[in-house]
C-alpha atoms as a PDB file:
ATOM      1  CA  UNK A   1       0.000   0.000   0.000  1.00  0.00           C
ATOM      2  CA  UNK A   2       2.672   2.207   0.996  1.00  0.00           C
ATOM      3  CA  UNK A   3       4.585   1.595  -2.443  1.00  0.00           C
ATOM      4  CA  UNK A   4       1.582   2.357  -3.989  1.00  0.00           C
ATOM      5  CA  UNK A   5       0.800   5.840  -2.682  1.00  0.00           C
ATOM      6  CA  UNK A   6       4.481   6.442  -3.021  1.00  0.00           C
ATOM      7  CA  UNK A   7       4.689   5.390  -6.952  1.00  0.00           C
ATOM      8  CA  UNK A   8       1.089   7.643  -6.758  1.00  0.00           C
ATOM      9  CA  UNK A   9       2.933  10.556  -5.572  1.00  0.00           C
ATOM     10  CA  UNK A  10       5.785  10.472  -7.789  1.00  0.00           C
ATOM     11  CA  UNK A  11       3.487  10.580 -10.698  1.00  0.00           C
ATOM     12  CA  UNK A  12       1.003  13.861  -9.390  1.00  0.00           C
ATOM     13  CA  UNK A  13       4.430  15.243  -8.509  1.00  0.00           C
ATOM     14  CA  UNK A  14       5.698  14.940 -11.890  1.00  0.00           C
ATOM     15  CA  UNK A  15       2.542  16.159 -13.716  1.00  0.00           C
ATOM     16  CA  UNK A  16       1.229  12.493 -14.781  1.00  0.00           C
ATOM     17  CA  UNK A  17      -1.535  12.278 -12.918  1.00  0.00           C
ATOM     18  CA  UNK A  18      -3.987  15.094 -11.763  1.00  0.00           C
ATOM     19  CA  UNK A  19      -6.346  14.440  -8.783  1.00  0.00           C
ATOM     20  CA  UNK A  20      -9.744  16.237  -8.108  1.00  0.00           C
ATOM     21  CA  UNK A  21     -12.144  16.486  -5.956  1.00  0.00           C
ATOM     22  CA  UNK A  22     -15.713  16.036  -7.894  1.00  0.00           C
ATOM     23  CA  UNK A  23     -19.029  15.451  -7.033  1.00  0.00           C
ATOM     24  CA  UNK A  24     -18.077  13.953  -3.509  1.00  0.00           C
ATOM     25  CA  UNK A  25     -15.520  11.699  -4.783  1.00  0.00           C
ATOM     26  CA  UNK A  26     -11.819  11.655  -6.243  1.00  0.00           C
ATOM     27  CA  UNK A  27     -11.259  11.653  -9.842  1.00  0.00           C
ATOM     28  CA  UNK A  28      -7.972  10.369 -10.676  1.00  0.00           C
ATOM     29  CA  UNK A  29      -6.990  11.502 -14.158  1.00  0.00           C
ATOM     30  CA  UNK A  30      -3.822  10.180 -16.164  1.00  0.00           C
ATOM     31  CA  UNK A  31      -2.545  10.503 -20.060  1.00  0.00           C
ATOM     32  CA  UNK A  32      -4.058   7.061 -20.796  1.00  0.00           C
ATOM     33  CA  UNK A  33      -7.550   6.524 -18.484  1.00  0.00           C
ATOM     34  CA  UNK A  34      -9.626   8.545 -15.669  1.00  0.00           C
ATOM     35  CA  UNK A  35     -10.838   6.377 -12.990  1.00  0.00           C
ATOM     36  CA  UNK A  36     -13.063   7.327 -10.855  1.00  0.00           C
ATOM     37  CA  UNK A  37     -13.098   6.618  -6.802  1.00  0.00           C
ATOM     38  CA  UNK A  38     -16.519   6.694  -5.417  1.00  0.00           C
ATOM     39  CA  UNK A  39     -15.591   7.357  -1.918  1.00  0.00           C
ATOM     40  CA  UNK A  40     -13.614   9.947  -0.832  1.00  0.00           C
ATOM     41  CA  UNK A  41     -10.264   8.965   0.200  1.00  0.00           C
ATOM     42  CA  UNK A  42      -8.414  10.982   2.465  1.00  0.00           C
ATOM     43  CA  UNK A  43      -4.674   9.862   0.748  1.00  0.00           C
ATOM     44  CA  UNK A  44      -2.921  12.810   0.853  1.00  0.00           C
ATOM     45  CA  UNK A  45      -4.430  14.553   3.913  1.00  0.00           C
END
């Protein structure tokens, strides 16, 4: 998990990935795909 959120980091740090807060959820958007997180997630508080 840890990795994860590290490897996640690296990547919003760089510019890869944007993350935004929409409609009550997080929207995770990258160059290839957008997933979409229902719940909120409190990752990066």
């Amino acid at each position: 998990m840890t990795t994860a959120l590290n490897g996640l980091s690296a990547a919003i740090s760089t510019g890869m990935v944007t993350v935004a807060k929409k409609g009550g959820g997080i929207v995770i958007d990258t160059a290839k795909s957008t997933k979409r997180i229902l719940e909120p997630v409190n990752y990066f508080v």
